[in-house]
C-alpha atoms as a PDB file:
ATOM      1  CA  UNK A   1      -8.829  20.691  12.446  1.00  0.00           C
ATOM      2  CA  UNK A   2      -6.223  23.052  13.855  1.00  0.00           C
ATOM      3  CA  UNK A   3      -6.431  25.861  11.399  1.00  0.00           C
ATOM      4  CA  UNK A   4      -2.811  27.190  12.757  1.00  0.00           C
ATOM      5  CA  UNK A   5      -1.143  26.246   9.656  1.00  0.00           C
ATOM      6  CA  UNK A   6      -3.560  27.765   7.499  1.00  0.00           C
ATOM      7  CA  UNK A   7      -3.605  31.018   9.343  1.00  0.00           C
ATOM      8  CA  UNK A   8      -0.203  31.078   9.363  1.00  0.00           C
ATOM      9  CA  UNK A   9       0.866  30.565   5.671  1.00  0.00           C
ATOM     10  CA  UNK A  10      -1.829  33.286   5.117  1.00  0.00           C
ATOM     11  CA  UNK A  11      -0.449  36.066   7.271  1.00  0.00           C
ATOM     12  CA  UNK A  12       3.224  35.405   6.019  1.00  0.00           C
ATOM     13  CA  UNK A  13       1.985  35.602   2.042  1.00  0.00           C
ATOM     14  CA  UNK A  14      -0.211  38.346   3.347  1.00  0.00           C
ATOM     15  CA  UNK A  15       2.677  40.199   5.029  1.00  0.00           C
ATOM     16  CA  UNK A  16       4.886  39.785   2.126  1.00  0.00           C
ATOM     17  CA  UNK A  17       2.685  41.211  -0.686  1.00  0.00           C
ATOM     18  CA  UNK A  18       1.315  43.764   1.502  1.00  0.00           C
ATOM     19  CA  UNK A  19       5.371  45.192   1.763  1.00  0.00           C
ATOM     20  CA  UNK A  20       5.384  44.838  -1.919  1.00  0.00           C
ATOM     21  CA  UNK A  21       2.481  47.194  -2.544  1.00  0.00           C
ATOM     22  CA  UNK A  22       4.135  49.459  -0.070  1.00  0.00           C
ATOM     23  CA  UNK A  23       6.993  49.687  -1.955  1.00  0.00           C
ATOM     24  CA  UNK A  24       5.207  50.445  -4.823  1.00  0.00           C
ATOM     25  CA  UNK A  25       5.788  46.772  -6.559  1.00  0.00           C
ATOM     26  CA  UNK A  26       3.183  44.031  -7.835  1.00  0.00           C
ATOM     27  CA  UNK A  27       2.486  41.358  -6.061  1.00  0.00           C
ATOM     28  CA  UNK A  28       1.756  39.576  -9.504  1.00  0.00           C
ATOM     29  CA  UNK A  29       5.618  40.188 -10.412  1.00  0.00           C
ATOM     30  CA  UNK A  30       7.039  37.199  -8.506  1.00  0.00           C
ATOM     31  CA  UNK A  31       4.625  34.630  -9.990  1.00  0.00           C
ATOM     32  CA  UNK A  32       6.314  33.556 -12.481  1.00  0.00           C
ATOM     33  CA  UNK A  33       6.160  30.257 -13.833  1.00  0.00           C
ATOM     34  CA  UNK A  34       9.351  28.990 -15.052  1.00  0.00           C
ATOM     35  CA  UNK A  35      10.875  30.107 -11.310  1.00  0.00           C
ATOM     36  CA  UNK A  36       7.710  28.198 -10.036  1.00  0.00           C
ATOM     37  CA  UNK A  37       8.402  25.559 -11.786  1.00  0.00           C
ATOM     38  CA  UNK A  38      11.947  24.912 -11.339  1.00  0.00           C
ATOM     39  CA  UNK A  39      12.120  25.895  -7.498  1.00  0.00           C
ATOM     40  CA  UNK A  40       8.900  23.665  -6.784  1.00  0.00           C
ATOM     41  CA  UNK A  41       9.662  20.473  -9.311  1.00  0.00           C
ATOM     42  CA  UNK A  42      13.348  20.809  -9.118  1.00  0.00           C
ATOM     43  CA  UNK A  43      13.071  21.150  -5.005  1.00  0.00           C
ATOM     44  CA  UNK A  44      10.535  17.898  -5.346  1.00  0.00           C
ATOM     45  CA  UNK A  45      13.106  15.899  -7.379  1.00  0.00           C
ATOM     46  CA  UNK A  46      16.038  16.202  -5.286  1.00  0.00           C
ATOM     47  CA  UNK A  47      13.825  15.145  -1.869  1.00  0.00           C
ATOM     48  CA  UNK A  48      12.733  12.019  -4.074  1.00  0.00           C
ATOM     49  CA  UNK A  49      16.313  11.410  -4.867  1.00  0.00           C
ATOM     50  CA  UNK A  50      16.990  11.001  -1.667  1.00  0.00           C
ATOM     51  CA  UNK A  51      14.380   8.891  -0.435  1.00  0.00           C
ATOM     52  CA  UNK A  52      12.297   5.722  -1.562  1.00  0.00           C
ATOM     53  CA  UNK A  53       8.666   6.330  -3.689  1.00  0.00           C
ATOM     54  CA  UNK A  54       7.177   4.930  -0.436  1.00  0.00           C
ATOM     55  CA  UNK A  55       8.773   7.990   1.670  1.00  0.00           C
ATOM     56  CA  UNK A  56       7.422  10.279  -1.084  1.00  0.00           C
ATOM     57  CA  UNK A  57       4.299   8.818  -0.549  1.00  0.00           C
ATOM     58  CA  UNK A  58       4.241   8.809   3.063  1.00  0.00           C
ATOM     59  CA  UNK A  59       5.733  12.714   2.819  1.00  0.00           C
ATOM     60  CA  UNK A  60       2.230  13.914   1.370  1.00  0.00           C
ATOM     61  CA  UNK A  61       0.396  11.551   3.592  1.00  0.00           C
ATOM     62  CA  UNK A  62       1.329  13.009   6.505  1.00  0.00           C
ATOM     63  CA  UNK A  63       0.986  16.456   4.824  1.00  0.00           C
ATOM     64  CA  UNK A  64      -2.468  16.144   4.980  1.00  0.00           C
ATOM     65  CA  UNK A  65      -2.711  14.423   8.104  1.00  0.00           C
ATOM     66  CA  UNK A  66      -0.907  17.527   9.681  1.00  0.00           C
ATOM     67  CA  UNK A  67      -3.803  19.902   8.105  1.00  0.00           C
ATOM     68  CA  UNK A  68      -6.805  18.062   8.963  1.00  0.00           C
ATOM     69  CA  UNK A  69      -5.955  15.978  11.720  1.00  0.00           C
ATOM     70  CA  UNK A  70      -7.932  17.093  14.875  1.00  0.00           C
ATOM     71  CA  UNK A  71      -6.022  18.138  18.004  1.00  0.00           C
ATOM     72  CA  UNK A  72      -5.276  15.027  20.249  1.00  0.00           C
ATOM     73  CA  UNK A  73      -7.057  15.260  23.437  1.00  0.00           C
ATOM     74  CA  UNK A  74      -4.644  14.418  25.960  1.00  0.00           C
ATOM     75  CA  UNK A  75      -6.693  15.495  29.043  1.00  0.00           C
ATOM     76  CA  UNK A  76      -9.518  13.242  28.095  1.00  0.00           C
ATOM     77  CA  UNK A  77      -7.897  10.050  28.351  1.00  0.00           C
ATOM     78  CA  UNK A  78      -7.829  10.541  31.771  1.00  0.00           C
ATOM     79  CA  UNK A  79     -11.456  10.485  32.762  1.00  0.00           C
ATOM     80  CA  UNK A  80     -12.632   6.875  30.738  1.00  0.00           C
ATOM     81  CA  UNK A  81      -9.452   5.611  32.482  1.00  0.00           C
ATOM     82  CA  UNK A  82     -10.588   6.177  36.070  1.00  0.00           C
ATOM     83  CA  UNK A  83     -13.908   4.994  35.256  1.00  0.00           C
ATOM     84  CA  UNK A  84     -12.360   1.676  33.729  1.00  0.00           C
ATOM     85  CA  UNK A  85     -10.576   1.755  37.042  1.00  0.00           C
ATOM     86  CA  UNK A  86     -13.056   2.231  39.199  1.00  0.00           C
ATOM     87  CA  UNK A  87     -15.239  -0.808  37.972  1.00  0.00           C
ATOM     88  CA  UNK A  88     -11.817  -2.761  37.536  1.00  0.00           C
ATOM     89  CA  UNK A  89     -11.374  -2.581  41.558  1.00  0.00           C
ATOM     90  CA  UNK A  90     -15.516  -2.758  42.390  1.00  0.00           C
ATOM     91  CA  UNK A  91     -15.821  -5.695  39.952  1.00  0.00           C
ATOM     92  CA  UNK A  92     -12.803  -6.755  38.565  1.00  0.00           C
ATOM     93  CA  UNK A  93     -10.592  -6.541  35.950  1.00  0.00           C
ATOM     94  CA  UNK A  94     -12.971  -9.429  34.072  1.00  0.00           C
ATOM     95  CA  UNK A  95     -16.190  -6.883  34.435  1.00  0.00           C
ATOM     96  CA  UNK A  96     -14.628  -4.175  31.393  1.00  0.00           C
ATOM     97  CA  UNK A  97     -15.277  -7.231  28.841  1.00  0.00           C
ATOM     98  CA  UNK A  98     -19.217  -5.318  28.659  1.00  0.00           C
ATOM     99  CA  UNK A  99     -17.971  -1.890  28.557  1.00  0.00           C
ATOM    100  CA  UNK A 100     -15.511  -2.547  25.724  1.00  0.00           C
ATOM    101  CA  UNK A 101     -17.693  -1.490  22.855  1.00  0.00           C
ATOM    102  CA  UNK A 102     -18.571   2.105  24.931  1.00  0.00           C
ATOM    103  CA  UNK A 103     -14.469   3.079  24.342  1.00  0.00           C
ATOM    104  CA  UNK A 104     -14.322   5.479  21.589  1.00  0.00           C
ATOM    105  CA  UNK A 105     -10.740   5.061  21.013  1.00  0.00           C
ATOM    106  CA  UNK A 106      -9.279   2.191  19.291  1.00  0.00           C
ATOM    107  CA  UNK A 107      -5.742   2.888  20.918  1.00  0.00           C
ATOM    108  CA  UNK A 108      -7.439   2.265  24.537  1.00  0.00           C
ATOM    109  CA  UNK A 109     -10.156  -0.424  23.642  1.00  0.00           C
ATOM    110  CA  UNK A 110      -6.778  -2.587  22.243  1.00  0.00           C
ATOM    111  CA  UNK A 111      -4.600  -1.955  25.830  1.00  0.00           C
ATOM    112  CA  UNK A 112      -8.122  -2.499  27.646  1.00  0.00           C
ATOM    113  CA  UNK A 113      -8.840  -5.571  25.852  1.00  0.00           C
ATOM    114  CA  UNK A 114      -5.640  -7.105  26.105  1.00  0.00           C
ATOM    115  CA  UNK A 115      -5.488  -6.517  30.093  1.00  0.00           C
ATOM    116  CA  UNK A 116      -9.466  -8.149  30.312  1.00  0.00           C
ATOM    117  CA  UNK A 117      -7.584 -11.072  28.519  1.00  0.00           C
ATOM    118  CA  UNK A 118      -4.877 -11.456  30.853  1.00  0.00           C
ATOM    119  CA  UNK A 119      -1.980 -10.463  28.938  1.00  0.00           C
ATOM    120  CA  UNK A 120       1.330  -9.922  30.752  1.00  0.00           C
ATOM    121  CA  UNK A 121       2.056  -6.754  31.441  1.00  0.00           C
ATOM    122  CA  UNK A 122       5.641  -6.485  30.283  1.00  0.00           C
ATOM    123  CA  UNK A 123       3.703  -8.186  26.786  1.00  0.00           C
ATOM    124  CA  UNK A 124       1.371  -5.835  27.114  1.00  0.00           C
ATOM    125  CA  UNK A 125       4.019  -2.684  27.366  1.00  0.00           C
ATOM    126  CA  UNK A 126       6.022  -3.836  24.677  1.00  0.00           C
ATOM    127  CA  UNK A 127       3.313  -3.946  22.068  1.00  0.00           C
ATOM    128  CA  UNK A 128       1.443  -1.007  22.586  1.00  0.00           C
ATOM    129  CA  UNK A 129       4.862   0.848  23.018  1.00  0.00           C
ATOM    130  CA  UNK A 130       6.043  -0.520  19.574  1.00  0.00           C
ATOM    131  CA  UNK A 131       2.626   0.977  18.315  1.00  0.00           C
ATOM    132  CA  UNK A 132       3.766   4.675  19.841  1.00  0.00           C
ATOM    133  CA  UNK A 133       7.296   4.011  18.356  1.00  0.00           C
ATOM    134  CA  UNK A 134       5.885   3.026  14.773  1.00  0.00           C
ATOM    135  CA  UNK A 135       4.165   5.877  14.441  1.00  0.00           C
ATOM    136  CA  UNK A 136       6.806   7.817  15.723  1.00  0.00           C
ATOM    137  CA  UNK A 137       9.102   6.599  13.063  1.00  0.00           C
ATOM    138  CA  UNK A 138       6.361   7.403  10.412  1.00  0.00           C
ATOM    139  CA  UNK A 139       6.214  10.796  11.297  1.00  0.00           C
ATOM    140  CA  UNK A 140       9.725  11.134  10.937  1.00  0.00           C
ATOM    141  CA  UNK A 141       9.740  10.008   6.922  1.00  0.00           C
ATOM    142  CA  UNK A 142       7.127  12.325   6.909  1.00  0.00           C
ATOM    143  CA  UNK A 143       8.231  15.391   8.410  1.00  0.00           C
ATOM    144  CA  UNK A 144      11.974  14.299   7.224  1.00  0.00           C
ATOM    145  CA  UNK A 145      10.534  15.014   3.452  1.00  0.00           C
ATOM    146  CA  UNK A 146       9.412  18.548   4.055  1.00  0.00           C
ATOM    147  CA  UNK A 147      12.391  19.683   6.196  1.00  0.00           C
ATOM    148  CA  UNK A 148      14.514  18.031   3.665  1.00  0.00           C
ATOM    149  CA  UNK A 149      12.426  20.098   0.806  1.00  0.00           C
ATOM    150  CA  UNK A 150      13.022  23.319   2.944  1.00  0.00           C
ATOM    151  CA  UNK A 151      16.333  22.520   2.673  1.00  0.00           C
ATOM    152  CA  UNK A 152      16.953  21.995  -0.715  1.00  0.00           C
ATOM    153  CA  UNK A 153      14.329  24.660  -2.353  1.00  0.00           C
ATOM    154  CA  UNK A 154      16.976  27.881  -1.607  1.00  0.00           C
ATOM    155  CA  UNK A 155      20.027  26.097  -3.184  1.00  0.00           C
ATOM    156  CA  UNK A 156      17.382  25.041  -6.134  1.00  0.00           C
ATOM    157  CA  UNK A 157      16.208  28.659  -6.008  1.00  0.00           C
ATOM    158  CA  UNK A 158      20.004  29.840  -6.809  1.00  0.00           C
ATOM    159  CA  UNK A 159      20.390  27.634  -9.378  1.00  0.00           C
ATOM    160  CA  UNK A 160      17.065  29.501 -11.099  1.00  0.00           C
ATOM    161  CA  UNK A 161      19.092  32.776 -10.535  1.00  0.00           C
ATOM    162  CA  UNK A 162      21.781  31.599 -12.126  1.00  0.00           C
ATOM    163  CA  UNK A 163      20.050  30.655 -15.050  1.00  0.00           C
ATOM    164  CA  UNK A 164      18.209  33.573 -15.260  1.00  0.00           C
ATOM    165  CA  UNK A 165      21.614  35.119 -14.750  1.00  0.00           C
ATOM    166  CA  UNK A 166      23.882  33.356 -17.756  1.00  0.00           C
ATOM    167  CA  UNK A 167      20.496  35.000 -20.147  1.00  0.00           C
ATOM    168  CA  UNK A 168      21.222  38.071 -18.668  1.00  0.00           C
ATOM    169  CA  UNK A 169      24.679  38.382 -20.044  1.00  0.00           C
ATOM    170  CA  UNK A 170      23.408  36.742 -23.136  1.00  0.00           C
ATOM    171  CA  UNK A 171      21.894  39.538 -23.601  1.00  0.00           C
ATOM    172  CA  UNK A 172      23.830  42.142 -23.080  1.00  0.00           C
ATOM    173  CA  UNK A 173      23.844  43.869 -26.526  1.00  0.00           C
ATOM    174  CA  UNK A 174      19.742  44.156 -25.714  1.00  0.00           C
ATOM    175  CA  UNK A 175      20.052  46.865 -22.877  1.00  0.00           C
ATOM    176  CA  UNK A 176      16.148  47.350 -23.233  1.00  0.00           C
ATOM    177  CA  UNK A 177      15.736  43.418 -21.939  1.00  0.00           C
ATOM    178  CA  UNK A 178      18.063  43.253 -18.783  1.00  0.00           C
ATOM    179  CA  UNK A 179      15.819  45.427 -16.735  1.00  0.00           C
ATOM    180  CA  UNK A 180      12.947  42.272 -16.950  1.00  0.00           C
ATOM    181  CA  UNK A 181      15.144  39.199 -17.399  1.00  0.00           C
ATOM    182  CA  UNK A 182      17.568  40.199 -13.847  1.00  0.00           C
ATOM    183  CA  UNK A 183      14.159  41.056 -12.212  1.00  0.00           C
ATOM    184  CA  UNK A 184      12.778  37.683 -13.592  1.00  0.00           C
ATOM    185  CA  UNK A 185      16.418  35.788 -12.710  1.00  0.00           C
ATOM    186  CA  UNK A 186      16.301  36.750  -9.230  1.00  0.00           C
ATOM    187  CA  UNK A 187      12.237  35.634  -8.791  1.00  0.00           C
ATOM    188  CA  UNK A 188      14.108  32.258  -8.443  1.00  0.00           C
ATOM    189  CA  UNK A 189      15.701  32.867  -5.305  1.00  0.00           C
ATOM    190  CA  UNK A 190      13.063  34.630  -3.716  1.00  0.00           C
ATOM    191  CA  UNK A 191      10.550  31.618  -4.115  1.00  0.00           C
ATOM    192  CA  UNK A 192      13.096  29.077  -3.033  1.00  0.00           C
ATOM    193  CA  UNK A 193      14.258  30.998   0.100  1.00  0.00           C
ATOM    194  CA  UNK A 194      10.023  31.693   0.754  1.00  0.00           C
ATOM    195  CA  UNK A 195       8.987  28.273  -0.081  1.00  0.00           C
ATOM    196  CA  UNK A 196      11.094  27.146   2.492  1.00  0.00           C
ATOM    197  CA  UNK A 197      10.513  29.424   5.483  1.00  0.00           C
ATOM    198  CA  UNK A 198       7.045  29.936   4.718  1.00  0.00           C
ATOM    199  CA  UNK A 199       6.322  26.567   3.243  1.00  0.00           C
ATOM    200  CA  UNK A 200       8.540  23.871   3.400  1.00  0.00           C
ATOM    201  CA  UNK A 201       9.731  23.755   6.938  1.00  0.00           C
ATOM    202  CA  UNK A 202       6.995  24.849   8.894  1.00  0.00           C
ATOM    203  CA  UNK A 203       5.175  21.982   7.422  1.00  0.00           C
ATOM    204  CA  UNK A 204       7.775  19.466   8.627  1.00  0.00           C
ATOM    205  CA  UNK A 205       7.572  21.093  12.130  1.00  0.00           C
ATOM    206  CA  UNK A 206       3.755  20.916  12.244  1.00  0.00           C
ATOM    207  CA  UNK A 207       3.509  17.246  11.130  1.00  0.00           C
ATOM    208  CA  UNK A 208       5.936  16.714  14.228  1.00  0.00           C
ATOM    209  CA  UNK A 209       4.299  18.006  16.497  1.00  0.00           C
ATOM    210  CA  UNK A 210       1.065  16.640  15.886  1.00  0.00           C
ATOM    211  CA  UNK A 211       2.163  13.285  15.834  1.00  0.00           C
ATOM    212  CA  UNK A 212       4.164  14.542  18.938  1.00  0.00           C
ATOM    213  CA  UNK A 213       0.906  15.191  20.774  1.00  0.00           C
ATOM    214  CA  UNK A 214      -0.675  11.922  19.493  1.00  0.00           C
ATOM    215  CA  UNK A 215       2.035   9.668  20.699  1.00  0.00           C
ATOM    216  CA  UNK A 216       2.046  12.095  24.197  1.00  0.00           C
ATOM    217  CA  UNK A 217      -1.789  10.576  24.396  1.00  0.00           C
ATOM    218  CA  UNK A 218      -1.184   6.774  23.621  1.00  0.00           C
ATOM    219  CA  UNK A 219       1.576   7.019  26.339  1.00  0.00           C
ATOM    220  CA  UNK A 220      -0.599   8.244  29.103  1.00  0.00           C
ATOM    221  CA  UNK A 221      -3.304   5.316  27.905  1.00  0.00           C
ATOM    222  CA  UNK A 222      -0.419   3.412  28.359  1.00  0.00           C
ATOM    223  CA  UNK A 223       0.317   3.845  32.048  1.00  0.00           C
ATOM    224  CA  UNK A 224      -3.571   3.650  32.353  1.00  0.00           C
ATOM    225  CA  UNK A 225      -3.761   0.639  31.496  1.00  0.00           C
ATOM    226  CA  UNK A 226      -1.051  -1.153  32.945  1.00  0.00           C
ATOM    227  CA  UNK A 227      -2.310   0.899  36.383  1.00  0.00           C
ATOM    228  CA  UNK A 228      -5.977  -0.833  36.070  1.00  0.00           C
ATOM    229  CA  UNK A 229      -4.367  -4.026  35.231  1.00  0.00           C
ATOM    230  CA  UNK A 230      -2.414  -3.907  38.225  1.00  0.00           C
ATOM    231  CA  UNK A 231      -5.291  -3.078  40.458  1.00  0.00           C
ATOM    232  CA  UNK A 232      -4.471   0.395  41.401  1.00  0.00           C
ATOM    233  CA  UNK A 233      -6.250   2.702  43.676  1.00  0.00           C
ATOM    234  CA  UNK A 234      -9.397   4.989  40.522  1.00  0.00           C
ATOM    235  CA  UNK A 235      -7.652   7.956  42.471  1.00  0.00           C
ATOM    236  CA  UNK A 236      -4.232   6.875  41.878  1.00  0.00           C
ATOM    237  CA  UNK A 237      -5.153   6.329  38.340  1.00  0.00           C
ATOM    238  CA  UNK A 238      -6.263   9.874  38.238  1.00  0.00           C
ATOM    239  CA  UNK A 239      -2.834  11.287  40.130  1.00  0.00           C
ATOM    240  CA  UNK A 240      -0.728   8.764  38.229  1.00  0.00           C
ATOM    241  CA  UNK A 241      -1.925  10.224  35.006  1.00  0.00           C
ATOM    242  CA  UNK A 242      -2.686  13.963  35.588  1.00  0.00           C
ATOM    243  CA  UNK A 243       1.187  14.125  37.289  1.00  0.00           C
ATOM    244  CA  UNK A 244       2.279  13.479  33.991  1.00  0.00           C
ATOM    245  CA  UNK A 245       1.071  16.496  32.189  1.00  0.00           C
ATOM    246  CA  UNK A 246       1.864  20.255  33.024  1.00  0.00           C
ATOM    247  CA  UNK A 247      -0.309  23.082  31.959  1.00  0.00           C
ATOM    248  CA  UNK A 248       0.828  24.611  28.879  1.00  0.00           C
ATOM    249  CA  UNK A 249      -1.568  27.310  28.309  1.00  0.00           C
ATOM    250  CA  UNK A 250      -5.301  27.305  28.818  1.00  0.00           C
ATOM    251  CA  UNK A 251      -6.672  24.193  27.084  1.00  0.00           C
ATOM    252  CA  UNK A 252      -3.004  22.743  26.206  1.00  0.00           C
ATOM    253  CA  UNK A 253      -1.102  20.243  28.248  1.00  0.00           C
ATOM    254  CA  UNK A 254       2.736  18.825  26.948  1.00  0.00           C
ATOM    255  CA  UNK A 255       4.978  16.370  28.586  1.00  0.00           C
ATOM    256  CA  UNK A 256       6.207  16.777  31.944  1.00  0.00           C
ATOM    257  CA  UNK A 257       9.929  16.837  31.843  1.00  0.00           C
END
């Protein structure tokens, strides 16, 4: 697991009750729980009302995927590839039927299998593309919920103010008791506007971009495949494939453009 998320959400909460001690506040002052309850339920409710109880579903599915989903590996497809290609042109394509069960990945073993079994290739491209494109479109529900909750949670966190707000002047004739309920009134906005810069969004963007890298992966396996089915040169594999990642940073590789 890629504990950026984690860190992250840390260092932000960290940051922000670390200035409230500075300023001589508590942190303990913001949680409280009818502003928790209304900015985190009433944010939860309007996503839902906007969506199916299957896109809920899939919203907190992916949630967790995007927190304990390992890193995909994109530069290691490209090493069981050439190997697969290098028997495919000593031995032929028929010869990977024995080394099926030593593929790891399920995503490969299926293209793999299908090529030993002499599927077309434009079949062959068309159904382990729709696989890359299905989970693309999952992804999207699920990121869709939590950048849709990041939007909502500030407007929800108004509404808390203004509720806070309409007690305020409802108790006006209590001067002693405006001091905590405009302090408490305003708790609202400040968890809606943090849950969804801290929270909300950042969530949204991280189950993107996982699923981004994933579907990066099954694309190169892809061209792989239909390369080895098509006889093509181990080291042409290896070009074919490698061409089709630039360095990021040490360790990272994203699409070519």
């Amino acid at each position: 697991m890629d504990p950026a998320t984690i860190i992250g959400l840390v260092v932000a909460m960290g940051a922000i009750f670390a200035s409230m001690i500075l300023e001589g506040g508590s942190p303990m002052a913001i949680f409280l729980l009818p502003p928790l309850i209304l900015v985190f339920f009433g944010t939860l409710g309007a996503v839902m009302s906007g969506t199916t109880l299957p896109g809920t579903v899939s919203g907190f599915k992916y949630l967790i995927f995007a927190f304990t989903a390992k890193k995909s590996d994109i530069p290691g497809v490209v090493e069981p590839l050439v190997k697969m290609a290098e028997k495919a042109r000593r031995e032929g394509l028929l010869a990977l039927e024995s080394e099926m069960d030593t593929i790891e990945d399920p995503f490969m073993r299926r293209g793999l299998q299908m090529a030993v079994d002499g599927t077309d290739p434009d079949d062959l491209y068309e159904i382990l593309t729709a696989e890359v494109k299905a989970k693309k479109a999952g992804a999207a529900v699920g990121s869709g919920f939590w950048t849709d909750a990041g939007g909502y949670s500030p407007t929800v966190g108004i509404i808390g103010t203004v509720i806070g707000l309409i007690h305020v002047l409802e108790n006006l004739s209590e001067p002693e008791k405006l001091g905590h309920l405009i302090a408490g009134a305003f708790v609202a906005t400040l968890w809606g506007v943090l849950s969804a810069n801290v929270m909300f969004l950042p969530w949204g963007k991280r189950i993107k971009y996982m699923i981004g890298q994933e579907c990066i992966r099954m694309e190169l396996i892809i061209d792989g495949v239909l390369a080895i089915q098509a006889g093509a040169n181990p080291r042409v594999v290896a070009t074919k494939l490698k061409a089709k990642m630039t360095p990021a940073s040490p360790g990272e590789v994203k699409e070519a453009a």
